[in-house]
C-alpha atoms as a PDB file:
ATOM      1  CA  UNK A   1      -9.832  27.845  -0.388  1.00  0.00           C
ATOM      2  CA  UNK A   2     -10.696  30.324   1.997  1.00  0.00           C
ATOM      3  CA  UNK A   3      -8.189  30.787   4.979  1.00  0.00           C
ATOM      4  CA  UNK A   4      -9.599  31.858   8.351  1.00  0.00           C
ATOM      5  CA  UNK A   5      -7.316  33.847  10.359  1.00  0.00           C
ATOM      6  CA  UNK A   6      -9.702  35.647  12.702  1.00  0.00           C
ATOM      7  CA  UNK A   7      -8.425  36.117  16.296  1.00  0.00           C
ATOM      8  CA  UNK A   8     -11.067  35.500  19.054  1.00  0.00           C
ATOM      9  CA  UNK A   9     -11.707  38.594  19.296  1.00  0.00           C
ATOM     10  CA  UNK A  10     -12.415  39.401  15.799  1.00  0.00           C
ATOM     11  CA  UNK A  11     -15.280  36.466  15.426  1.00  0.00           C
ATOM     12  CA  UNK A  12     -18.791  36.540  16.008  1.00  0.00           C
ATOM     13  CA  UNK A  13     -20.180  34.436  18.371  1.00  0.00           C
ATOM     14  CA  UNK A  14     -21.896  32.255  15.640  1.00  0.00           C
ATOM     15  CA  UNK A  15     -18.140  31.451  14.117  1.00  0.00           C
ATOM     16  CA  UNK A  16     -16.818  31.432  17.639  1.00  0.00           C
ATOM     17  CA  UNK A  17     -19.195  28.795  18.795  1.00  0.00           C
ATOM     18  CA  UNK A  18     -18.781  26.728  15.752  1.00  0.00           C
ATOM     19  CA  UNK A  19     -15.004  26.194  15.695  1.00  0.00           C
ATOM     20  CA  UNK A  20     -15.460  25.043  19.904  1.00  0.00           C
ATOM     21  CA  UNK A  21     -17.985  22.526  18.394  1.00  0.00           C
ATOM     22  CA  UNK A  22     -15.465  21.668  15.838  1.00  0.00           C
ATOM     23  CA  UNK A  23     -12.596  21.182  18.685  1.00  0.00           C
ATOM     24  CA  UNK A  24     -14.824  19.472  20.623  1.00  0.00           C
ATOM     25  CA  UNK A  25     -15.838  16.808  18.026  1.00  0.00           C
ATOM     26  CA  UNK A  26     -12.296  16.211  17.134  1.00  0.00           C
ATOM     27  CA  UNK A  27     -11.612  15.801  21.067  1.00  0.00           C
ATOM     28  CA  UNK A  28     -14.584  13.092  20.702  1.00  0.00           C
ATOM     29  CA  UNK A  29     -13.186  11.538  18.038  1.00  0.00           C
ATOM     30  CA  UNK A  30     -10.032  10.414  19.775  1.00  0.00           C
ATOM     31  CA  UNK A  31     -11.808   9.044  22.487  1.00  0.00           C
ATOM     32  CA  UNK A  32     -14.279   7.180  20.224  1.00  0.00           C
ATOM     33  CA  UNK A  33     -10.818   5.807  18.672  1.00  0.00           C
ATOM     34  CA  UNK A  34      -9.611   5.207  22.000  1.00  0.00           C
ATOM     35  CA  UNK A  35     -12.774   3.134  23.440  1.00  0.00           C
ATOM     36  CA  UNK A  36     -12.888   0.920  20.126  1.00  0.00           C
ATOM     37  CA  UNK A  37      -8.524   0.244  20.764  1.00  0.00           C
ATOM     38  CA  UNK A  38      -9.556  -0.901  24.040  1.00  0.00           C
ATOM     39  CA  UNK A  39     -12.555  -3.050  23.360  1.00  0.00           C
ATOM     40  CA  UNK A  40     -10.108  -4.324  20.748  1.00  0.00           C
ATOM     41  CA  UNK A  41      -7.455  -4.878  23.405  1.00  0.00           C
ATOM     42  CA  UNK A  42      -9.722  -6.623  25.802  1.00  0.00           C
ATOM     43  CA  UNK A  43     -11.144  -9.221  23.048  1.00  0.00           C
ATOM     44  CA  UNK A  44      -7.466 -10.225  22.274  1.00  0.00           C
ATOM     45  CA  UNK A  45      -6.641 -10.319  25.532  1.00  0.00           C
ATOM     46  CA  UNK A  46      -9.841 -12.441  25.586  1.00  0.00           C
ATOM     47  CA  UNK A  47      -8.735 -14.599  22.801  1.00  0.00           C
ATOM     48  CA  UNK A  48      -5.723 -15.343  23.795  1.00  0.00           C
ATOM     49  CA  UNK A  49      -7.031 -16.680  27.146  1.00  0.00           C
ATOM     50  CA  UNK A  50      -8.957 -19.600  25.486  1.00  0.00           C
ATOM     51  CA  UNK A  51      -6.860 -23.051  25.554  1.00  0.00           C
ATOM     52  CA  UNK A  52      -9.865 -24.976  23.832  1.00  0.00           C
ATOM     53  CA  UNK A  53      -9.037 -24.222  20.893  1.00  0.00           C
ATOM     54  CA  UNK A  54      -5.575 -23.619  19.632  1.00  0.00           C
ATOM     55  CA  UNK A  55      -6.163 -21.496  16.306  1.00  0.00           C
ATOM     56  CA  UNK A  56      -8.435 -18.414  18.315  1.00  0.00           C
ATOM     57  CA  UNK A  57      -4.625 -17.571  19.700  1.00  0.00           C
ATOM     58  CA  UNK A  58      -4.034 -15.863  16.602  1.00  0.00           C
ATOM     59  CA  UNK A  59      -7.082 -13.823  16.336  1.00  0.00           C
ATOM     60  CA  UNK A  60      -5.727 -12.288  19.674  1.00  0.00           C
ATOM     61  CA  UNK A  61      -2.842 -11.584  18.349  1.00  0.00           C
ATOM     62  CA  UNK A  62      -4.853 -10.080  15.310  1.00  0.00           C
ATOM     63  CA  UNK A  63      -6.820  -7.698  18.028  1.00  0.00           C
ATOM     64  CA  UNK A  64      -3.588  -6.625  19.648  1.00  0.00           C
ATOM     65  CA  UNK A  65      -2.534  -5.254  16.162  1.00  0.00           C
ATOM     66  CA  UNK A  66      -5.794  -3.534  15.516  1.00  0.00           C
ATOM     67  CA  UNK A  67      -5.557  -2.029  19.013  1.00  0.00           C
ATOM     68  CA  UNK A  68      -2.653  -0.752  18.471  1.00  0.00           C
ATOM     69  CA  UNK A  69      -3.443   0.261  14.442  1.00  0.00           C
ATOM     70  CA  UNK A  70      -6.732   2.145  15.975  1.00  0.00           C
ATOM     71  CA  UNK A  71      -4.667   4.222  19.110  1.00  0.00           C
ATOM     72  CA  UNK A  72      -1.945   5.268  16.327  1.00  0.00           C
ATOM     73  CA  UNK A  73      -4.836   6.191  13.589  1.00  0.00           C
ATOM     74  CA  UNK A  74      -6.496   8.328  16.402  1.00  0.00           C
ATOM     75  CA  UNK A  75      -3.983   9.614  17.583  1.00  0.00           C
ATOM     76  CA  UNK A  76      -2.319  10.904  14.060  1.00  0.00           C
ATOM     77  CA  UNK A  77      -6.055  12.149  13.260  1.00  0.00           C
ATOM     78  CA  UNK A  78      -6.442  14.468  16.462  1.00  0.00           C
ATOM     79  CA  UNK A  79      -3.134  16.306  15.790  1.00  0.00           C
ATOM     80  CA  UNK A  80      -4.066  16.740  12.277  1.00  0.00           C
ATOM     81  CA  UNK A  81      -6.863  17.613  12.698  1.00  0.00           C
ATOM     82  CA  UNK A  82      -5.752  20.219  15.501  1.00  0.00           C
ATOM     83  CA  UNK A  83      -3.171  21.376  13.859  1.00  0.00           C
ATOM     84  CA  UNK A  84      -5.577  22.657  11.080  1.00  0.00           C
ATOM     85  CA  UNK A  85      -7.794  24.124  13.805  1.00  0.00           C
ATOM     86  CA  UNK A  86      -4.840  26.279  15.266  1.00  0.00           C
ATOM     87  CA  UNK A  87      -4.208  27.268  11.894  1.00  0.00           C
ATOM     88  CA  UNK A  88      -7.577  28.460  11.049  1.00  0.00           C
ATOM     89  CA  UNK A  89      -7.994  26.669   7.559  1.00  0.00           C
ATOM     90  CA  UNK A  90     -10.732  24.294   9.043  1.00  0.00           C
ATOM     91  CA  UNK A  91     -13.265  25.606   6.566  1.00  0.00           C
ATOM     92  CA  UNK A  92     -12.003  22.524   3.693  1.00  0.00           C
ATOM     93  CA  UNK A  93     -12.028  19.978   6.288  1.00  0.00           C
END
């Protein structure tokens, strides 16, 4: 694969522009990630709320855990993904 290593500088504007767009959909990833965590964490906190009936508990608990699956996933993809960006190899992405 092909390995950028072209300094700001060095780019034209067409290859400049299109790694901000890449950095900027990565930074709109993680909050994607982070808005699903949280509707995840408000529908177990929802769930867990309900006394009717006893066996809903757990599916709170089962948001919680999703919650905090989806904040770690994002997380871990936004720093490897930016890592690759500092780098320059984003072509193989």
């Amino acid at each position: 694969m092909e390995k950028e290593n072209l300094t700001d500088e060095q780019m034209i504007v067409r290859d400049y522009l299109a790694r901000q767009r890449t950095t900027l959909a990565n930074d709109r990833t993680l909050l994607s990630y982070i808005r699903t965590s949280l509707y995840f964490l408000v529908s177990g906190t929802a769930l867990m709320e309900v006394n009717v009936l006893s066996h809903i508990r757990e599916l709170g608990y089962v948001g919680f855990a999703l919650s905090l699956g989806l904040m770690f996933l994002g997380f871990f993809n936004y720093f490897k993904v930016k890592k690759k960006l500092k780098k320059g190899n984003y072509i193989g992405m």
